[in-house]
PDB file of N, CA and C in Angstrom:
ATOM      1  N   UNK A   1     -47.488 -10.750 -44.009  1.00  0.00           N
ATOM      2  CA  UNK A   1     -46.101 -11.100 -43.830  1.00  0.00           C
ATOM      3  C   UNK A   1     -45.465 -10.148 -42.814  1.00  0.00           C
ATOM      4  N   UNK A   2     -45.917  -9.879 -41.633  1.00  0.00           N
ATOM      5  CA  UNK A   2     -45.292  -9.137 -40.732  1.00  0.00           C
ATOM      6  C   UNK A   2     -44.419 -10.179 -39.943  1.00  0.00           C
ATOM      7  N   UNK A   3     -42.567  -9.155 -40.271  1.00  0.00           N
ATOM      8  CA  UNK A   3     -41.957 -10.373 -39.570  1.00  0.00           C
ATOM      9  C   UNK A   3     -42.158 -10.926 -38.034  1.00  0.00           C
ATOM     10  N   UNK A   4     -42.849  -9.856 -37.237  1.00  0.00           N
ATOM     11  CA  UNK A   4     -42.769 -10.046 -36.074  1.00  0.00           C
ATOM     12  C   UNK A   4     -44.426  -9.783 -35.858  1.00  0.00           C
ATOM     13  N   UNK A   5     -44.734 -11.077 -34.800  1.00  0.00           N
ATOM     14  CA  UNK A   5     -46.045 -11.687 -34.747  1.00  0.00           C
ATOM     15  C   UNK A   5     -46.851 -10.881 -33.474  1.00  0.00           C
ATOM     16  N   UNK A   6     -47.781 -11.164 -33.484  1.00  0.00           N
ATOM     17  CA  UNK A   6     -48.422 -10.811 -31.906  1.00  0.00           C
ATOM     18  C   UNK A   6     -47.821 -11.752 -31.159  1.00  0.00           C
ATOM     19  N   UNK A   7     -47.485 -12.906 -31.349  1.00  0.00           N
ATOM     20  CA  UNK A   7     -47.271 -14.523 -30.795  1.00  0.00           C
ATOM     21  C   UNK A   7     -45.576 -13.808 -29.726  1.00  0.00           C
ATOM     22  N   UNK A   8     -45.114 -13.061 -30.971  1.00  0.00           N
ATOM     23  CA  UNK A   8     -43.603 -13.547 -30.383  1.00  0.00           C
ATOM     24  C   UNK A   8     -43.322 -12.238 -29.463  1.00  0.00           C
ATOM     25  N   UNK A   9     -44.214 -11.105 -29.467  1.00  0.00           N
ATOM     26  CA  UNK A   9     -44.268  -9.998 -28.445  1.00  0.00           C
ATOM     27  C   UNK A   9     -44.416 -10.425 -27.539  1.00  0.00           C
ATOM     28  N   UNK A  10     -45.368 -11.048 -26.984  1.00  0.00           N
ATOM     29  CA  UNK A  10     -46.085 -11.739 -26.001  1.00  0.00           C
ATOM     30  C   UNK A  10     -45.157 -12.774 -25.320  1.00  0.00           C
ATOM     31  N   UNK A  11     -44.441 -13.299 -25.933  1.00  0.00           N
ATOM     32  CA  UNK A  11     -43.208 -14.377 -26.018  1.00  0.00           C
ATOM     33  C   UNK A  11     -42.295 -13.531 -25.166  1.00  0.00           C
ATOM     34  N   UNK A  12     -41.967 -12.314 -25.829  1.00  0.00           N
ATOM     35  CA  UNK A  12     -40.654 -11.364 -25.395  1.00  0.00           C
ATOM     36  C   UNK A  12     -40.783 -10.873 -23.918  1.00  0.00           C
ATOM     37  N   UNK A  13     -42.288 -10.120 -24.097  1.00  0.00           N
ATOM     38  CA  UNK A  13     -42.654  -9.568 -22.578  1.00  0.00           C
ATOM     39  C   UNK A  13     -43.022 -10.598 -21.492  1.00  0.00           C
ATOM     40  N   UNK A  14     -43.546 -11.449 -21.682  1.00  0.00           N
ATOM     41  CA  UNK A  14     -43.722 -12.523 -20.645  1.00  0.00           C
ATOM     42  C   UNK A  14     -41.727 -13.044 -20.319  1.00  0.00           C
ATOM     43  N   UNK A  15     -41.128 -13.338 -21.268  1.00  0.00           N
ATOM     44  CA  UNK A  15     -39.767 -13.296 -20.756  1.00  0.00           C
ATOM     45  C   UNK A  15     -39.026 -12.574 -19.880  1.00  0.00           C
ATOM     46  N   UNK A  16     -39.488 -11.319 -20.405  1.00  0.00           N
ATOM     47  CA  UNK A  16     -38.203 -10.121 -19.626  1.00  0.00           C
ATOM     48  C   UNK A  16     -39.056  -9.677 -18.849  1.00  0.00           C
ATOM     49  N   UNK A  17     -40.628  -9.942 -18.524  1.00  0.00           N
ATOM     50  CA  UNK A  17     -40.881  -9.347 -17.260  1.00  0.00           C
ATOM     51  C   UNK A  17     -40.171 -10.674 -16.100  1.00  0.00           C
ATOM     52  N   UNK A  18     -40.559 -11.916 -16.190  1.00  0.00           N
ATOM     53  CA  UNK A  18     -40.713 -13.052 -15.401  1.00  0.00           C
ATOM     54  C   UNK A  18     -39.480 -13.707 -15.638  1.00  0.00           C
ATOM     55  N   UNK A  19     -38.967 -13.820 -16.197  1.00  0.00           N
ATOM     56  CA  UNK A  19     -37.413 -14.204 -16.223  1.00  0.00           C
ATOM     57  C   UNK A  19     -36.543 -13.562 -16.291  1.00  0.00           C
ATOM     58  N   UNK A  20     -36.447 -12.183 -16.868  1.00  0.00           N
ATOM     59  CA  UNK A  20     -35.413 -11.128 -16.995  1.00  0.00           C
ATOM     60  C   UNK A  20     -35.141 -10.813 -15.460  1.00  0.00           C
ATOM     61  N   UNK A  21     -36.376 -10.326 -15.178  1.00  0.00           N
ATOM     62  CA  UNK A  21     -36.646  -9.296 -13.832  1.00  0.00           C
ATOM     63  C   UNK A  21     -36.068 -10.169 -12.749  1.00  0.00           C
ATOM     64  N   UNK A  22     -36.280 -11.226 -12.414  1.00  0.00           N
ATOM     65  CA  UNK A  22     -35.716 -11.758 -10.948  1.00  0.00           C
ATOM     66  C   UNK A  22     -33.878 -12.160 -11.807  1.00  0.00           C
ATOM     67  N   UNK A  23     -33.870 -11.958 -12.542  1.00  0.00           N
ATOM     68  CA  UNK A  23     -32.208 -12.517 -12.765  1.00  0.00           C
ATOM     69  C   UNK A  23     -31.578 -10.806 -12.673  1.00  0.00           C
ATOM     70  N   UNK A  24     -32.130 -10.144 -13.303  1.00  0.00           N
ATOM     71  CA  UNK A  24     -31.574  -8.527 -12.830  1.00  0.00           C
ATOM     72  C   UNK A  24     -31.874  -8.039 -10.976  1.00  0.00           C
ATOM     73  N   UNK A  25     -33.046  -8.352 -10.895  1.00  0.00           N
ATOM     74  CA  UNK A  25     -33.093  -7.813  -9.001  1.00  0.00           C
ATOM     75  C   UNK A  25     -31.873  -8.804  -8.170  1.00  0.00           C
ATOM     76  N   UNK A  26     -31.684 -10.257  -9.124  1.00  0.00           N
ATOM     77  CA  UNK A  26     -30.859 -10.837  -8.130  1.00  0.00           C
ATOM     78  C   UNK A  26     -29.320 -10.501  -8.226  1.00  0.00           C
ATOM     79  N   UNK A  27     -28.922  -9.709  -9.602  1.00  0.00           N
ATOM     80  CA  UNK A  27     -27.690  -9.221 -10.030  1.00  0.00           C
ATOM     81  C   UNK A  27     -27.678  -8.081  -9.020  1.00  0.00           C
ATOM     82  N   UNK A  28     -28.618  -6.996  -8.864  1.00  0.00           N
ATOM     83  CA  UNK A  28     -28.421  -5.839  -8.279  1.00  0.00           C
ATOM     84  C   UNK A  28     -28.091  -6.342  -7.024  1.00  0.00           C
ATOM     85  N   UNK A  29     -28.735  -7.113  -6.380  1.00  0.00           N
ATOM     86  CA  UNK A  29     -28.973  -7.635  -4.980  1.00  0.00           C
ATOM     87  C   UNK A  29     -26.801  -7.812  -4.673  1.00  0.00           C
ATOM     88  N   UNK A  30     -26.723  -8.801  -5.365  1.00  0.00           N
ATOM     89  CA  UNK A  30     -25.128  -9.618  -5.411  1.00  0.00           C
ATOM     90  C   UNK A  30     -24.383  -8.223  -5.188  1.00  0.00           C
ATOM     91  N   UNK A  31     -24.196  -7.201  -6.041  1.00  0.00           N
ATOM     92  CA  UNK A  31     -23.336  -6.272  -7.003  1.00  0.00           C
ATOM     93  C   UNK A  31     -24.031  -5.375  -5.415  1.00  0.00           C
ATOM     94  N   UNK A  32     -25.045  -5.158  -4.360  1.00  0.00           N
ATOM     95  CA  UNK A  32     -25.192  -4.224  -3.397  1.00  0.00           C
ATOM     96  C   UNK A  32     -24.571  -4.915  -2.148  1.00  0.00           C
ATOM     97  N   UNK A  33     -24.746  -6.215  -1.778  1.00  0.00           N
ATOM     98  CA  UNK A  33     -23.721  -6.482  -0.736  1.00  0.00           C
ATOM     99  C   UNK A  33     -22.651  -6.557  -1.229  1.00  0.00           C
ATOM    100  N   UNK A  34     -21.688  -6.826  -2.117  1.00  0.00           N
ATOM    101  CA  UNK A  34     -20.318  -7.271  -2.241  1.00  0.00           C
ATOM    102  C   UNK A  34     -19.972  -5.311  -1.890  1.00  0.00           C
ATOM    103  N   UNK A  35     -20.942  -4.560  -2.655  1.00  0.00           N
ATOM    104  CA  UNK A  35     -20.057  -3.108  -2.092  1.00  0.00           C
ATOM    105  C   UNK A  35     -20.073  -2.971  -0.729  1.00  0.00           C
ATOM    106  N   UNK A  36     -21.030  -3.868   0.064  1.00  0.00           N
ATOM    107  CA  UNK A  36     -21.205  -3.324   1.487  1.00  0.00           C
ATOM    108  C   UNK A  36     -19.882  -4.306   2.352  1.00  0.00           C
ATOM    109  N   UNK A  37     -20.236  -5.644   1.666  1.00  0.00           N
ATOM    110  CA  UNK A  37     -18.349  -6.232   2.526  1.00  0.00           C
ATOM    111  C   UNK A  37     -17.025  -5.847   2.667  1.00  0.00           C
ATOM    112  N   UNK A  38     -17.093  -5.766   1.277  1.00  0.00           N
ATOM    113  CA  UNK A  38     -15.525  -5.091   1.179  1.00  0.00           C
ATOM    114  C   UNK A  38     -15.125  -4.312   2.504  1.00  0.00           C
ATOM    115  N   UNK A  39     -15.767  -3.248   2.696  1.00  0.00           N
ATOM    116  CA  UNK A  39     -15.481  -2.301   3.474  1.00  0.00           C
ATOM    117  C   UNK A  39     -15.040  -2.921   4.843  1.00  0.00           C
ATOM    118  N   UNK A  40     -15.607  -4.131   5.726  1.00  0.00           N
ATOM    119  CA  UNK A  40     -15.487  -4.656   7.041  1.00  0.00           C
ATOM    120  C   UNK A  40     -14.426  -5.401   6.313  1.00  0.00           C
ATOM    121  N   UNK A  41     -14.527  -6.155   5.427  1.00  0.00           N
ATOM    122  CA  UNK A  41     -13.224  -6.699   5.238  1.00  0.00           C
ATOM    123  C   UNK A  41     -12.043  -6.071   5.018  1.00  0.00           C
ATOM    124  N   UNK A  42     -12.122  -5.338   4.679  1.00  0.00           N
ATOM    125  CA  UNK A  42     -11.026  -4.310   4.312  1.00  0.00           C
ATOM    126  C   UNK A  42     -10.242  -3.658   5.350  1.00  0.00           C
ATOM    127  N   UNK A  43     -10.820  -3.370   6.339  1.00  0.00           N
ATOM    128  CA  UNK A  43     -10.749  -2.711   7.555  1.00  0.00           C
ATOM    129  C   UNK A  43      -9.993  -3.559   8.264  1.00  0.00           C
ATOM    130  N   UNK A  44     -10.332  -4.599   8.488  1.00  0.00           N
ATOM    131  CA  UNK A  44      -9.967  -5.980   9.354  1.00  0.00           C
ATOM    132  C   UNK A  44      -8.440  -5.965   8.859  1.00  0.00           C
ATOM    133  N   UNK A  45      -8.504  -6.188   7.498  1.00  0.00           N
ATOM    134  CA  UNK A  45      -6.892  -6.473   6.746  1.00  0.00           C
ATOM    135  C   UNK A  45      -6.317  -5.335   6.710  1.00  0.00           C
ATOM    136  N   UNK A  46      -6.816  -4.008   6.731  1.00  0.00           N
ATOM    137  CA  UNK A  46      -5.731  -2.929   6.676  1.00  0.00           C
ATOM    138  C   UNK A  46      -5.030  -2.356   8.011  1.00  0.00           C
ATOM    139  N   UNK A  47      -6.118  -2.910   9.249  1.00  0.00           N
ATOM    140  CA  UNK A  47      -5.235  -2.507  10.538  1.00  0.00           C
ATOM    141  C   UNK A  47      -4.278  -3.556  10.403  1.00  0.00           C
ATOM    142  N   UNK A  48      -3.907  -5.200  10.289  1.00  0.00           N
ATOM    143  CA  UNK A  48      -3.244  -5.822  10.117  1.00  0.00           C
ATOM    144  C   UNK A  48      -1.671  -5.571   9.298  1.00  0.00           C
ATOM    145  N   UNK A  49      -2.203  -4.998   8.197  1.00  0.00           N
ATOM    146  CA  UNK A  49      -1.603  -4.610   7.175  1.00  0.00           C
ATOM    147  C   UNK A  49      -0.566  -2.690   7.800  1.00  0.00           C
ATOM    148  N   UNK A  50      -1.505  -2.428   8.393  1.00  0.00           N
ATOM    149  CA  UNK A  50      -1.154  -1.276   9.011  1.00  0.00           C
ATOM    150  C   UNK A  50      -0.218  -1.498   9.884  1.00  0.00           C
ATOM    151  N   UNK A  51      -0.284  -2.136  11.329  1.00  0.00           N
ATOM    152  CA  UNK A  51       0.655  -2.825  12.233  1.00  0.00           C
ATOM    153  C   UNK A  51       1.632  -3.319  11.613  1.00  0.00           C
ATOM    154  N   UNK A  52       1.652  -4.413  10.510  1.00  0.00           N
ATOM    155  CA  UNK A  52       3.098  -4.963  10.307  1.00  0.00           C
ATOM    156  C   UNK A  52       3.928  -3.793   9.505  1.00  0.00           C
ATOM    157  N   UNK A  53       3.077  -2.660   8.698  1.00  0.00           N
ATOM    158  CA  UNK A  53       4.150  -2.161   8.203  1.00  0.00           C
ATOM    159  C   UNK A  53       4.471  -0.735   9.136  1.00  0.00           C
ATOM    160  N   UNK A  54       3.666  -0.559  10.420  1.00  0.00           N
ATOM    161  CA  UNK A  54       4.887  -0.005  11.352  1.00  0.00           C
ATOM    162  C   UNK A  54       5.659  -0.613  11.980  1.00  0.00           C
ATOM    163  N   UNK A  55       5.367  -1.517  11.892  1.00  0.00           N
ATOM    164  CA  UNK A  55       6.605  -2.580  12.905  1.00  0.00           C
ATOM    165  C   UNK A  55       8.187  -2.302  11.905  1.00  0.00           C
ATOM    166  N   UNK A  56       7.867  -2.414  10.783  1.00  0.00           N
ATOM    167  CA  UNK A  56       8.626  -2.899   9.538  1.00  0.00           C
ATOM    168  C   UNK A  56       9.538  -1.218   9.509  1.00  0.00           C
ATOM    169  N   UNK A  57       8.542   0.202   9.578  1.00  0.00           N
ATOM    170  CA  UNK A  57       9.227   1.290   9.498  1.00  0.00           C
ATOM    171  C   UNK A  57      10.248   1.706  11.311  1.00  0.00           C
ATOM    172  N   UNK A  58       9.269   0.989  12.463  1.00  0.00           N
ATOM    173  CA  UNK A  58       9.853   1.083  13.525  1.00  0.00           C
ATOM    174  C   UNK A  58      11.366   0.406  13.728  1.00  0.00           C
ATOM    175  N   UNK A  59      11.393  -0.780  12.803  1.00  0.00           N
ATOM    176  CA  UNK A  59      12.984  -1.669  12.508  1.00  0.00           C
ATOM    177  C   UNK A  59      14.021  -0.934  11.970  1.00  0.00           C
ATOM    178  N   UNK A  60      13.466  -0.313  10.513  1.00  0.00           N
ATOM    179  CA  UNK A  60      14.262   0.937  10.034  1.00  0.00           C
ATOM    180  C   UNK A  60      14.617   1.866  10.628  1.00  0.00           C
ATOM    181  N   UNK A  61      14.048   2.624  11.225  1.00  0.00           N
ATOM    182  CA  UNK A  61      14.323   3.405  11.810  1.00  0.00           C
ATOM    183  C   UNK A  61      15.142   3.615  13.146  1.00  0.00           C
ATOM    184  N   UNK A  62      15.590   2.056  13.702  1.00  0.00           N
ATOM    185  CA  UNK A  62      15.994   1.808  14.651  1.00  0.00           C
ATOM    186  C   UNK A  62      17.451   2.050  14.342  1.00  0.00           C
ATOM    187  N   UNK A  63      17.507   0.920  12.844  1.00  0.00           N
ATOM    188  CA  UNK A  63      18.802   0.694  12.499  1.00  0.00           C
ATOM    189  C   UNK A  63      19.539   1.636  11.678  1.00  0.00           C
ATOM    190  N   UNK A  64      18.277   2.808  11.267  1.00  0.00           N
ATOM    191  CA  UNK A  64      19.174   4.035  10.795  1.00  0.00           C
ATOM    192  C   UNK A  64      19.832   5.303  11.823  1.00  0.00           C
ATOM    193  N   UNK A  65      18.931   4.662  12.939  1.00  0.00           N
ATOM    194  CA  UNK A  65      19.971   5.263  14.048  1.00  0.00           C
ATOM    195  C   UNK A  65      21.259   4.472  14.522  1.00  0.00           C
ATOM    196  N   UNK A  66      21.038   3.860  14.830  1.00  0.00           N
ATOM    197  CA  UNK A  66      22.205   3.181  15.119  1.00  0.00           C
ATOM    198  C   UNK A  66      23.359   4.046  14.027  1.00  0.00           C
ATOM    199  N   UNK A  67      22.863   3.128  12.797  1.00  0.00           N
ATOM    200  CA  UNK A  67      24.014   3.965  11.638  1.00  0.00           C
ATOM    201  C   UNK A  67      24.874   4.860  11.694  1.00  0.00           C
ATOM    202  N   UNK A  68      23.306   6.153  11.889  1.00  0.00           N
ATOM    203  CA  UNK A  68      23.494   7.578  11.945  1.00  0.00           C
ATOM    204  C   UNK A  68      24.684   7.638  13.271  1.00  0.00           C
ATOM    205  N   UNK A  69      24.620   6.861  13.996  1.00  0.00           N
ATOM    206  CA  UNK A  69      25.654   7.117  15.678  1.00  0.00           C
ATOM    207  C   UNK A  69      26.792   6.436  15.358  1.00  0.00           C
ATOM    208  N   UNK A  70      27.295   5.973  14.577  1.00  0.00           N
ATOM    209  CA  UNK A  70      28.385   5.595  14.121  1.00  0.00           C
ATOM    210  C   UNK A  70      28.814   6.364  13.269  1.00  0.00           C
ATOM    211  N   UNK A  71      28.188   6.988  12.295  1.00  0.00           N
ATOM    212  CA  UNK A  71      28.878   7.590  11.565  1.00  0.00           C
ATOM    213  C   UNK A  71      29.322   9.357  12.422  1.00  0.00           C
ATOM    214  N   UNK A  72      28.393   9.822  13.420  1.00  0.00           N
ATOM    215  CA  UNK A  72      28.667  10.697  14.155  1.00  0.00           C
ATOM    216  C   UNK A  72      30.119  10.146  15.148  1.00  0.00           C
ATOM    217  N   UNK A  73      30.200   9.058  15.824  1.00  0.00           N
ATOM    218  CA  UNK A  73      31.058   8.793  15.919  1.00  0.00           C
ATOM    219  C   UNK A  73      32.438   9.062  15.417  1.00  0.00           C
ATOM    220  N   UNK A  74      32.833   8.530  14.326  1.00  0.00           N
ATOM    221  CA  UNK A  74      33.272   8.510  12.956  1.00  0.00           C
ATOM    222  C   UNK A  74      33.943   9.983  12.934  1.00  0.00           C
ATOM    223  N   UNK A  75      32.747  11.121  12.976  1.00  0.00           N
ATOM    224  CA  UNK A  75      33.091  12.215  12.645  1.00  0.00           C
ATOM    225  C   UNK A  75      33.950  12.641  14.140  1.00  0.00           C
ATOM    226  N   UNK A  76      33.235  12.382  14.813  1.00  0.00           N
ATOM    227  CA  UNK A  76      33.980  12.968  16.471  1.00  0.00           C
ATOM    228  C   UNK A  76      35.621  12.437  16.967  1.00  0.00           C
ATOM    229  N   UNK A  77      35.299  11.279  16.163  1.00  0.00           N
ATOM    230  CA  UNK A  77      37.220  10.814  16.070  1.00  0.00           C
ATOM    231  C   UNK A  77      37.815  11.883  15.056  1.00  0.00           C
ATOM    232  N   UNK A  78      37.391  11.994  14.007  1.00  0.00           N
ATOM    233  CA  UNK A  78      38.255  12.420  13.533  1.00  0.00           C
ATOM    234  C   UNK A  78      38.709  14.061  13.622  1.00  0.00           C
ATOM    235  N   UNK A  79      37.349  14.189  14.113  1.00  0.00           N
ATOM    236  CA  UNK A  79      37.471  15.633  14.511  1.00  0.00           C
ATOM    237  C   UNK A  79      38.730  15.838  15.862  1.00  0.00           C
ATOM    238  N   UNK A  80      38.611  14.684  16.615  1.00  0.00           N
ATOM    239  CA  UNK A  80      39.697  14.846  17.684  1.00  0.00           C
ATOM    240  C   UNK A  80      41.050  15.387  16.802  1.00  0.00           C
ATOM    241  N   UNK A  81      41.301  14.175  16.271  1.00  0.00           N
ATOM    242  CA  UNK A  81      42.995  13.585  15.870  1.00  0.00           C
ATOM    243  C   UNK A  81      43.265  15.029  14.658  1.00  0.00           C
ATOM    244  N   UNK A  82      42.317  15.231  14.352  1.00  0.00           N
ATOM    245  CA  UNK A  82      42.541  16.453  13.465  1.00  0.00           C
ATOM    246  C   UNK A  82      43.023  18.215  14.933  1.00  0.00           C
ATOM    247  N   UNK A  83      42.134  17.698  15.573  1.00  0.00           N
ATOM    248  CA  UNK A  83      42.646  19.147  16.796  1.00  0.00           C
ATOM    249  C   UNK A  83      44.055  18.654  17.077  1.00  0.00           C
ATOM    250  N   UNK A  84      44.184  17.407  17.378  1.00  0.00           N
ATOM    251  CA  UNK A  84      45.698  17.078  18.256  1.00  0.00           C
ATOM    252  C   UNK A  84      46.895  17.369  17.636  1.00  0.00           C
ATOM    253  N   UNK A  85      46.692  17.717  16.431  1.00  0.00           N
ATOM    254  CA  UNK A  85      47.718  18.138  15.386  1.00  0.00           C
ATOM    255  C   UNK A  85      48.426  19.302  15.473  1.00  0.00           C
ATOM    256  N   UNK A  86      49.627  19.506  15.713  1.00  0.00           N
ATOM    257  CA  UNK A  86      50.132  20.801  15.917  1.00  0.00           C
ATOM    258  C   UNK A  86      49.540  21.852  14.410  1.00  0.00           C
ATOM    259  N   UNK A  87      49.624  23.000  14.677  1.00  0.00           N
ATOM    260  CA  UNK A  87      49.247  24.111  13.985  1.00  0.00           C
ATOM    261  C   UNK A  87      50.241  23.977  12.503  1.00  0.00           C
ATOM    262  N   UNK A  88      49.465  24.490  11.835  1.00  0.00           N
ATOM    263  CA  UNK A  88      50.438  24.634  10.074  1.00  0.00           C
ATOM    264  C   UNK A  88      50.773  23.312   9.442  1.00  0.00           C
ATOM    265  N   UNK A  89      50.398  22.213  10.080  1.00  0.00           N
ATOM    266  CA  UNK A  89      50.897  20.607  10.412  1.00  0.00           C
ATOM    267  C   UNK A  89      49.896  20.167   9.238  1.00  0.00           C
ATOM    268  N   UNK A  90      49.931  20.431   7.954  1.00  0.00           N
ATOM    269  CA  UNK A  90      49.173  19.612   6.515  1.00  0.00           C
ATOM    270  C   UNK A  90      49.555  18.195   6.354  1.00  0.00           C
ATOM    271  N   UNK A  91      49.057  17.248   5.801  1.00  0.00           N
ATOM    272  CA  UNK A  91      49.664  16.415   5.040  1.00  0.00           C
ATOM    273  C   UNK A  91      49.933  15.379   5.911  1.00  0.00           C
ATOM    274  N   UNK A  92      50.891  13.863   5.488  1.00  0.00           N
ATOM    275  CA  UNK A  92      50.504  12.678   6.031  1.00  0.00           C
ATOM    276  C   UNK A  92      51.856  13.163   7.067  1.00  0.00           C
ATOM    277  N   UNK A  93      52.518  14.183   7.163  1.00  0.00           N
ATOM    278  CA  UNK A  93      53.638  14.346   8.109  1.00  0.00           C
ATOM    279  C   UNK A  93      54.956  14.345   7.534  1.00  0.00           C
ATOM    280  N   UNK A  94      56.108  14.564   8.164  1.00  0.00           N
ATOM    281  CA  UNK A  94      57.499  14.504   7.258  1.00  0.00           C
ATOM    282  C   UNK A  94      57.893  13.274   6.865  1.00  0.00           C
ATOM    283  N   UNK A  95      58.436  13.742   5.631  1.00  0.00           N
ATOM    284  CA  UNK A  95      59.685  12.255   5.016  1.00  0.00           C
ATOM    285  C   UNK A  95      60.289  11.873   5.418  1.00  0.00           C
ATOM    286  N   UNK A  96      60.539  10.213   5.413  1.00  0.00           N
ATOM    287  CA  UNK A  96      61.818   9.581   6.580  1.00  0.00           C
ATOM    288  C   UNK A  96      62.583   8.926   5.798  1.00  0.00           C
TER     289      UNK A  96
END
């Protein structure tokens, strides 16, 4: 009464040499190019990916100048109208 036979060893190893083995070499095979694509693909899409998002920081940066020159602006007026003011001269001016 041995549960396990000579029959069904023979069964097992003839399996996993001849059917196991080419379904594992062909897994390794799959699982060694997909690491080797990525990489050219990747490359391809990240200069892409690269370009639009300097384009995208070159826009910003355009329009935070601009900004920035208005608000210097801004300051250079007021810096005038503040000199043109006679001396000791606080406040919105005299009561009428």
């Amino acid at each position: 009464m041995d549960p396990i036979s000579d029959n069904t060893v023979g069964i097992i190893a003839i399996l996993s040499i001849f059917v196991m083995g080419p379904i594992t070499i062909a897994f390794a095979r799959m699982l060694w190019k997909r690491a080797n694509e990525p990489s050219q693909i990747r490359s391809s899409m990240a200069d892409d990916t690269v370009v639009r998002r300097l384009a995208e920081l070159q826009q910003s940066m355009d329009a935070m100048a601009v900004e920035i020159e208005r608000i210097a602006e801004g300051q250079r007026f007021v810096t005038k109208l503040m000199s043109e003011r006679p001396k000791g001269e606080i406040g919105p001016g005299p009561r009428t």
